[in-house]
Protein backbone atom coordinates (compact mmCIF):
# COMPACT_ATOMS: atom_id res chain seq x y z
CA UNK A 1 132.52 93.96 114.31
CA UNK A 2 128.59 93.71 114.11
CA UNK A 3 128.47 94.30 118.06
CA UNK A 4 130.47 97.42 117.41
CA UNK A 5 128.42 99.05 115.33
CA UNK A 6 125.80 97.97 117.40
CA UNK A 7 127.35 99.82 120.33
CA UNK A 8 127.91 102.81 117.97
CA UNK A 9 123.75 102.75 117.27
CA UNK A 10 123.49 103.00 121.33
CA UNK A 11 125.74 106.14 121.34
CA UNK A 12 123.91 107.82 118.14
CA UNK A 13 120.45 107.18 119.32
CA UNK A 14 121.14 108.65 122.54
CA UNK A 15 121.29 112.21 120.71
CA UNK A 16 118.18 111.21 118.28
CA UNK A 17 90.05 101.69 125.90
CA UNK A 18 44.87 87.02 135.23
CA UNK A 19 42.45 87.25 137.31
CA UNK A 20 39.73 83.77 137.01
CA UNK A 21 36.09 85.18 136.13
CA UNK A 22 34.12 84.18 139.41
CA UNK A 23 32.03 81.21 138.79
CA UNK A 24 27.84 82.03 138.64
CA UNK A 25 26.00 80.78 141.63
CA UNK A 26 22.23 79.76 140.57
CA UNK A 27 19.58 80.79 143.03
CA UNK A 28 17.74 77.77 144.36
CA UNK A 29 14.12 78.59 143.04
CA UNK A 30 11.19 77.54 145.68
CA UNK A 31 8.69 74.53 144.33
CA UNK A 32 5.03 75.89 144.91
CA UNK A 33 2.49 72.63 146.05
CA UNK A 34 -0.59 72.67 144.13
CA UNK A 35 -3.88 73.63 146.32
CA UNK A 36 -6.08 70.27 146.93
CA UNK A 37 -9.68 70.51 145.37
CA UNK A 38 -12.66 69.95 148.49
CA UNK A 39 -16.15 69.08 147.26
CA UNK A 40 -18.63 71.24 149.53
CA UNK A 41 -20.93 73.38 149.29
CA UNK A 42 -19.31 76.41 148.76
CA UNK A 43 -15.51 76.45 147.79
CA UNK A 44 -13.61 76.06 150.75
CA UNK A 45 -10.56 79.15 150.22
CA UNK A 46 -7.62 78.04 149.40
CA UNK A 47 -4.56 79.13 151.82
CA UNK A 48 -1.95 80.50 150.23
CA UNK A 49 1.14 78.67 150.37
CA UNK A 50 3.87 79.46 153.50
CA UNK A 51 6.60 80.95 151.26
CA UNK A 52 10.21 79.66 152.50
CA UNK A 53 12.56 81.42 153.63
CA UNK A 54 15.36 82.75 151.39
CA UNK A 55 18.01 80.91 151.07
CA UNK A 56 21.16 82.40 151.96
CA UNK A 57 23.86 82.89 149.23
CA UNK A 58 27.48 82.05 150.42
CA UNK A 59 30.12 84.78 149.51
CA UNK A 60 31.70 83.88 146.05
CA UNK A 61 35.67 83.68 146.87
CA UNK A 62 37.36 85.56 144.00
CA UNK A 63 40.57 83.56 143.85
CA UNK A 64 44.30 86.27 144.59
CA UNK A 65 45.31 87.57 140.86
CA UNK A 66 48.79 86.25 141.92
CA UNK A 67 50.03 82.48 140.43
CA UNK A 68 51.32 79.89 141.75
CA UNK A 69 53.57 79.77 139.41
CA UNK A 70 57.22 80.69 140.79
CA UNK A 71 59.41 83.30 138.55
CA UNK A 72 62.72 82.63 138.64
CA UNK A 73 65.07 85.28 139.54
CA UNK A 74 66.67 87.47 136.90
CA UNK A 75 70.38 86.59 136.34
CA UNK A 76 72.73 89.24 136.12
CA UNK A 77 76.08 88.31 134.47
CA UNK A 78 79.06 89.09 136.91
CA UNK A 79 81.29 91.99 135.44
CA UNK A 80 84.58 90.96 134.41
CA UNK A 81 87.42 92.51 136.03
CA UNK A 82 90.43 92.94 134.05
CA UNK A 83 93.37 90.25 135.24
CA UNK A 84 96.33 92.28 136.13
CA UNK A 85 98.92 92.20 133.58
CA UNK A 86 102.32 91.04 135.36
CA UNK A 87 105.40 93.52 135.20
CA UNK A 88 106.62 93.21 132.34
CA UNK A 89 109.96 95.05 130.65
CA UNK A 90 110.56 95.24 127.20
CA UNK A 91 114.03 95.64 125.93
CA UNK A 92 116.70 95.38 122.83
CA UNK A 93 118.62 92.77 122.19
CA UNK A 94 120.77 90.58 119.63
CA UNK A 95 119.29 86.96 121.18
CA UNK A 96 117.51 85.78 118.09
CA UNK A 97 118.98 83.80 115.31
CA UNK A 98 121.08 86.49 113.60
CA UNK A 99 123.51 87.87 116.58
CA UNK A 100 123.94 90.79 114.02
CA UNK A 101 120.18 91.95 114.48
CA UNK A 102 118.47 93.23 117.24
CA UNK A 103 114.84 93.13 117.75
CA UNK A 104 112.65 93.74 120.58
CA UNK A 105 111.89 91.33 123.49
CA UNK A 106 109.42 91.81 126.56
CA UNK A 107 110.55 90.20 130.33
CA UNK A 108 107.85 88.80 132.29
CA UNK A 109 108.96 89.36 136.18
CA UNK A 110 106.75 86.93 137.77
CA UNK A 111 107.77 84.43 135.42
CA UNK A 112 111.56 85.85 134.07
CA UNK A 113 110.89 84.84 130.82
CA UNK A 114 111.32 86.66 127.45
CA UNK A 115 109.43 86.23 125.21
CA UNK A 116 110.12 88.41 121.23
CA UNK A 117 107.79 90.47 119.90
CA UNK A 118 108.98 90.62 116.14
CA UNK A 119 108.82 93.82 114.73
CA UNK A 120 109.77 92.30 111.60
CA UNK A 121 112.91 94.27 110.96
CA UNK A 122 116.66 94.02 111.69
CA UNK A 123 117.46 96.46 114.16
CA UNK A 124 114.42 97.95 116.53
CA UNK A 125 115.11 99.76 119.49
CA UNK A 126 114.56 102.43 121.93
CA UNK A 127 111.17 101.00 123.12
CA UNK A 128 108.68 102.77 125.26
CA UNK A 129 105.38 101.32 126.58
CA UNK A 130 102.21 103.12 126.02
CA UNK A 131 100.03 104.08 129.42
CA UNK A 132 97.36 101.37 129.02
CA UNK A 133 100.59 98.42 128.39
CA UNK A 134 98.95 97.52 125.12
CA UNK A 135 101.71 98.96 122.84
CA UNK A 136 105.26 100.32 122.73
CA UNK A 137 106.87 102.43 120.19
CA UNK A 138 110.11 102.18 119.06
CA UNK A 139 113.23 103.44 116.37
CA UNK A 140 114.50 101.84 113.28
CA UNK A 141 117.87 103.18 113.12
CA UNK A 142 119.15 103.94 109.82
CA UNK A 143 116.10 105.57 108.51
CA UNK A 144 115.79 106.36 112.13
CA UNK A 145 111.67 106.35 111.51
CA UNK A 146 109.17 105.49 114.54
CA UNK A 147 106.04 102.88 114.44
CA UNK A 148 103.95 101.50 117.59
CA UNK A 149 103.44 97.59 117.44
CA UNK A 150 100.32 95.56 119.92
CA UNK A 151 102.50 93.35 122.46
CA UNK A 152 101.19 91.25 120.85
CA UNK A 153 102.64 91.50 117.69
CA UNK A 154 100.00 91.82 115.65
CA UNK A 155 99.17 95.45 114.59
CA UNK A 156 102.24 97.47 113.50
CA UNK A 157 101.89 101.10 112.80
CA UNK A 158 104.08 103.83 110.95
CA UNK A 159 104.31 106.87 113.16
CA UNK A 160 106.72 108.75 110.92
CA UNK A 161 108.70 108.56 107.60
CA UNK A 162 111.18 110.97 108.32
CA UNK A 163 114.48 111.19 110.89
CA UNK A 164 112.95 110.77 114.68
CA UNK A 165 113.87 109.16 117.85
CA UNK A 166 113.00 108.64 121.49
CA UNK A 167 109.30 108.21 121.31
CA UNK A 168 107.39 108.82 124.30
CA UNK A 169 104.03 108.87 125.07
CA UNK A 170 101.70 111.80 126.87
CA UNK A 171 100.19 110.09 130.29
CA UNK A 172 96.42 109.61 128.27
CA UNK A 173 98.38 107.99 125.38
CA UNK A 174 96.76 110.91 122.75
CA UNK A 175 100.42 112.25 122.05
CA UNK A 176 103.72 111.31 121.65
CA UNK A 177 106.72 113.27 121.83
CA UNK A 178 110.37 112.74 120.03
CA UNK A 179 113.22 113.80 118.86
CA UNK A 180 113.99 114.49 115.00
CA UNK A 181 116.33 116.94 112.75
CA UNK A 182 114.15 116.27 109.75
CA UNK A 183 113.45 120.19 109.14
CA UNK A 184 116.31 122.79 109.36
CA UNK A 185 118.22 121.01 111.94
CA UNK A 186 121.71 120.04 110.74
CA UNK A 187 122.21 116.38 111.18
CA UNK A 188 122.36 114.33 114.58
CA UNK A 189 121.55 117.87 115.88
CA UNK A 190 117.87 117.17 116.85
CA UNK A 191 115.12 119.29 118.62
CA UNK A 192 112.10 118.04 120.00
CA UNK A 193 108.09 117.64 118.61
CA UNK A 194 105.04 116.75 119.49
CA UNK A 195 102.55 114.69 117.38
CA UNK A 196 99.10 112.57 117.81
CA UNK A 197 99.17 109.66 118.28
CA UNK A 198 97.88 108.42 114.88
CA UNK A 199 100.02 110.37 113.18
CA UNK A 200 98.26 113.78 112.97
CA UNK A 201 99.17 117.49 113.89
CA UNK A 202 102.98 117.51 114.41
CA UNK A 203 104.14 120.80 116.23
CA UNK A 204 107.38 121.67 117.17
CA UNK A 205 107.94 122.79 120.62
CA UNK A 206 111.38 123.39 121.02
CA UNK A 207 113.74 124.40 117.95
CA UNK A 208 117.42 125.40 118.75
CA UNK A 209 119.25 124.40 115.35
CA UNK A 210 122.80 124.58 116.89
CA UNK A 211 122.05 122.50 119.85
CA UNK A 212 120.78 118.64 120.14
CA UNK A 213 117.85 118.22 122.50
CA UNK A 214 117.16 114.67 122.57
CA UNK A 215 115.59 112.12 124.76
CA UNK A 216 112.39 113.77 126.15
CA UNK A 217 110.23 112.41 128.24
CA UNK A 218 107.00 113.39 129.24
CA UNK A 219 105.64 113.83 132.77
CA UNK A 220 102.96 111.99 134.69
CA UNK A 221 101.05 115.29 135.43
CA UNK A 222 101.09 115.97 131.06
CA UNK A 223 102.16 119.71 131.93
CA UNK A 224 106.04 119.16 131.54
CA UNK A 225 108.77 117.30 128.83
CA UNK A 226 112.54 116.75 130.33
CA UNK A 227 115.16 116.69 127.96
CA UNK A 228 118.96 116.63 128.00
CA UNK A 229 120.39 119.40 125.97
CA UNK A 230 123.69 120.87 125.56
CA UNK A 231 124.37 124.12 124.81
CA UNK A 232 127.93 124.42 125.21
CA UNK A 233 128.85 120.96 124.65
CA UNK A 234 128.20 119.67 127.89
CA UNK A 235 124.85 117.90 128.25
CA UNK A 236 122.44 118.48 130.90
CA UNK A 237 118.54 117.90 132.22
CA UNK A 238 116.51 120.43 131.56
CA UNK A 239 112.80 120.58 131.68
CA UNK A 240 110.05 123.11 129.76
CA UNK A 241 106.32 123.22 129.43
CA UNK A 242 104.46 120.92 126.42
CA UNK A 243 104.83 124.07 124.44
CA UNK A 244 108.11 124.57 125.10
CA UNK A 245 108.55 127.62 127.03
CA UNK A 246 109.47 127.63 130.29
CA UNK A 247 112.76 125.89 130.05
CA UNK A 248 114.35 125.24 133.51
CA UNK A 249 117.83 123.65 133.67
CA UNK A 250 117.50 120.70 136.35
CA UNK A 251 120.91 119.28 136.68
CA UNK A 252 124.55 120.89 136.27
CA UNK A 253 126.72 117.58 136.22
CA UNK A 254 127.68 117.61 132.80
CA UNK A 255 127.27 114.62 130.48
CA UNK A 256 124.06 113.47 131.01
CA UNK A 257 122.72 110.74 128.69
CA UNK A 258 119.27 109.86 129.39
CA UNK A 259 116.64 110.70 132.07
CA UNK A 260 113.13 109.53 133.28
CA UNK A 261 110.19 111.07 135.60
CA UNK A 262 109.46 109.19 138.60
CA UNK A 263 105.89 107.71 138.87
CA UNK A 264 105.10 110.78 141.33
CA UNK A 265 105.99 113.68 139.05
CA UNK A 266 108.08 114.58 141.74
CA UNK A 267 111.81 113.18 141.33
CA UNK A 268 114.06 112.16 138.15
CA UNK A 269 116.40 109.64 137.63
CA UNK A 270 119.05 110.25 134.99
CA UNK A 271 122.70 108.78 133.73
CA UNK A 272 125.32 111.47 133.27
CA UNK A 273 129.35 110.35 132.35
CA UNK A 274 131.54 109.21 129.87
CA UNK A 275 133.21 105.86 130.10
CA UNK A 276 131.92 105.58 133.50
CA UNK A 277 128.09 106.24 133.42
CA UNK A 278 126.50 106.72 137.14
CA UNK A 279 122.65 107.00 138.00
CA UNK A 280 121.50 110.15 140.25
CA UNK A 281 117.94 110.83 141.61
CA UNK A 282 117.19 114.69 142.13
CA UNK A 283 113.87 116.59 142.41
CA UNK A 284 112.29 117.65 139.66
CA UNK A 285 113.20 121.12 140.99
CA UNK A 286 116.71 120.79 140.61
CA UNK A 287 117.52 121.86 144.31
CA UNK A 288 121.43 120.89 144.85
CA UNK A 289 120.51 119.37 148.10
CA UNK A 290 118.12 116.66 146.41
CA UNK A 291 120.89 115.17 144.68
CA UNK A 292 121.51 111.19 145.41
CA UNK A 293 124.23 109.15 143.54
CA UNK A 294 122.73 105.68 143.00
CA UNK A 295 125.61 103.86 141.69
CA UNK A 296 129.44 104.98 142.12
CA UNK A 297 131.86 102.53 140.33
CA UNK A 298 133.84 101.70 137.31
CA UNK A 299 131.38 100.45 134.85
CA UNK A 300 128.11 102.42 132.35
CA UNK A 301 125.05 102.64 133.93
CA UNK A 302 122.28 103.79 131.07
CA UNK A 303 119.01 104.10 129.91
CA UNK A 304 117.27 104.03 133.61
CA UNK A 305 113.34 103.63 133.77
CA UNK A 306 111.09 103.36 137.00
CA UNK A 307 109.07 100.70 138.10
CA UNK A 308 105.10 101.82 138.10
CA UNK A 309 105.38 101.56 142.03
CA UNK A 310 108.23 103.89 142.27
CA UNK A 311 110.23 101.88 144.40
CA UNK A 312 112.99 100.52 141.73
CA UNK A 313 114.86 101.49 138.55
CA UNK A 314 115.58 99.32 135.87
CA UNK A 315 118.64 100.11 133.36
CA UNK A 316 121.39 98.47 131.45
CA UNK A 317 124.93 98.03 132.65
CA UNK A 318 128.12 96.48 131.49
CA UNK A 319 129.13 95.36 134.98
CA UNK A 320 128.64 91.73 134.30
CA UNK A 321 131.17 92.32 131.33
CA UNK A 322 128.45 92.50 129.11
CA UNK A 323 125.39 94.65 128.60
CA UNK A 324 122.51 93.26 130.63
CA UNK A 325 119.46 94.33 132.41
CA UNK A 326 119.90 95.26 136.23
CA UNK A 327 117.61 96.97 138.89
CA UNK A 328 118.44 98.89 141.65
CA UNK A 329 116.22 100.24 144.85
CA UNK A 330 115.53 104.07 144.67
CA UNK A 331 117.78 104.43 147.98
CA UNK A 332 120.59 102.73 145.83
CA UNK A 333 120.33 99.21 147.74
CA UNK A 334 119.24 96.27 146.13
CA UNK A 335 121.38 95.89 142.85
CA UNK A 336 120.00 93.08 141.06
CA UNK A 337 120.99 91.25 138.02
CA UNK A 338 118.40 90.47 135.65
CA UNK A 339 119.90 89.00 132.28
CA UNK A 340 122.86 86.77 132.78
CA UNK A 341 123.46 85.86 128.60
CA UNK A 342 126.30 86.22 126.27
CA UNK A 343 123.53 88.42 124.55
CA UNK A 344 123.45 92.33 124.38
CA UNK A 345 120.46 93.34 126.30
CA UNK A 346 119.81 96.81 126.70
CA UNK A 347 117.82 100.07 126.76
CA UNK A 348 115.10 98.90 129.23
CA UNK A 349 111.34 100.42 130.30
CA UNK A 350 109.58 99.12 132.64
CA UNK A 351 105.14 98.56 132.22
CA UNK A 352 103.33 100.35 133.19
């Protein structure tokens, strides 16, 4: 029963940085010989002395100002380069000790292990790194209210305290988009704000109280949101400026449930069916001819999210016969199984 109503939280969140001195030299002084005393007659004259010639001085040396003394070099510390943090995916799931609550867990891909980061309530989901891979936000359903938490677990943050969903963050992590129908939206039909990231200055950008516009995702240029909307029932992509004009329908498939912005800008990938869920690339243009089905088979393909290289797309699938992560290769080769549990895994994003 608890996995069914865990299913049934999938389906309603879907629409919710010195010098030395030089020494004296004395000057040798010349000894004078007394004159010798003759008896005679008259004094005999006495010669003056031959005075010696002067003795020559030598050149003081006036020693170089410079020591002897060697000065050791000056030792600059090395700068320290960031490590690379390894891919990393963080995703729902029910694998901790209560298979009736699901919490958040982060995949390392050069390792494949998963590891929890405890949010410290029962049910947390809908996760969403930050640019700089040192947060994600995420919903509480119920109250349905967002809060960031560190990867590491230690610094958990209140975002809001009313009805929102879908958290995503602007490409220089200063905003965050969502969805909520806390004003004078009826309920479960939600439009779509912007706020700061601390909290601050919430605006909303797009308000059409009859229709749900949910899941918006912000681009990697920070001029455009995507969205799916549906204004006659049937749910499409549509993108709009970040103040919400400019609203360009991108897809006519019908029943689209989630979308994401390649790394580029330039493509999106987004799940559109019923039962059977399929993934489709198109240009962010919308141009017919730009459409590529990814996957075309029986099961629900959801929730897909790029890889930061652009090359894959992770998502959840119950092909296995359970829900579990999976990537795929943009071109729609490479299918790869990533969680093989008994566990619900689901609602994937890939780091950044």
């Amino acid at each position: 029963m608890k996995k069914h109503i865990l299913i049934a939280l999938v389906l309603v969140s879907l629409i919710l940085t010195a010098c030395d001195k030089a020494p004296e030299v004395e000057q040798p002084v010349a000894e004078i010989p007394a004159a010798e005393a003759t008896v005679a007659q008259a004094p005999a004259a006495v010669e003056e002395p031959t005075k010696p010639p002067p003795t020559a001085v030598p050149p003081t040396e006036i020693p170089p100002t410079a020591t002897n003394t060697a000065i050791p070099p000056t030792e600059i510390p090395p700068t320290e380069t960031p490590l690379p943090q390894p891919e990393r995916i963080v995703f729902s799931s029910n694998r901790g000790d209560n298979p009736g609550e699901l919490d958040l867990y982060i995949l390392d891909l050069d390792t494949m292990e998963i590891t929890p980061l405890d949010t410290g309530f029962d049910t947390a989901f809908l996760a969403q790194w930050s640019p700089d891979g040192e947060q994600v936000i995420f919903a509480i359903p119920g109250v349905w209210n967002l809060y960031t938490i560190t990867t590491d677990g230690a610094e958990l943050t209140q975002l809001t305290d009313f009805r929102s969903n879908n958290g995503h963050w602007s490409p220089d992590g200063s905003r965050i988009v969502f969805q909520s129908d806390h004003q004078n939206e009826p309920e479960d039909t939600p439009d779509i704000y912007i706020i700061d990231s601390n909290g601050e200055n919430m605006v909303e950008i797009l308000d059409t109280p009859d229709v749900p516009d949910f899941g918006p995702r912000w681009s990697p240029t920070g001029e455009q949101i995507l969205y799916v909307s549906g204004p006659a029932g049937v749910f499409d992509i549509y993108t709009m400026n970040t103040g919400g004009s400019e609203i360009t329908q991108i897809t006519d498939v019908g029943n689209a449930t989630s979308a994401a912005w390649s790394p580029d800008g330039n493509s999106i990938v987004f799940a559109a069916g019923a039962q059977v869920v399929d993934l489709y690339i198109i240009d962010k243009d919308g141009t017919t001819e730009s459409l590529v089905r990814l996957t075309e088979d029986e099961f629900a393909n959801n929730a897909p999210a790029w890889s930061p290289d652009g090359e894959k797309i992770v998502f959840y699938s119950n092909r296995s016969g359970n829900l579990d992560l999976w990537t795929i290769n943009a071109d729609g080769t490479g299918l790869t199984q990533l969680t093989d549990d008994a566990f619900i895994n689901f609602f994937p994003d890939w780091s950044p």
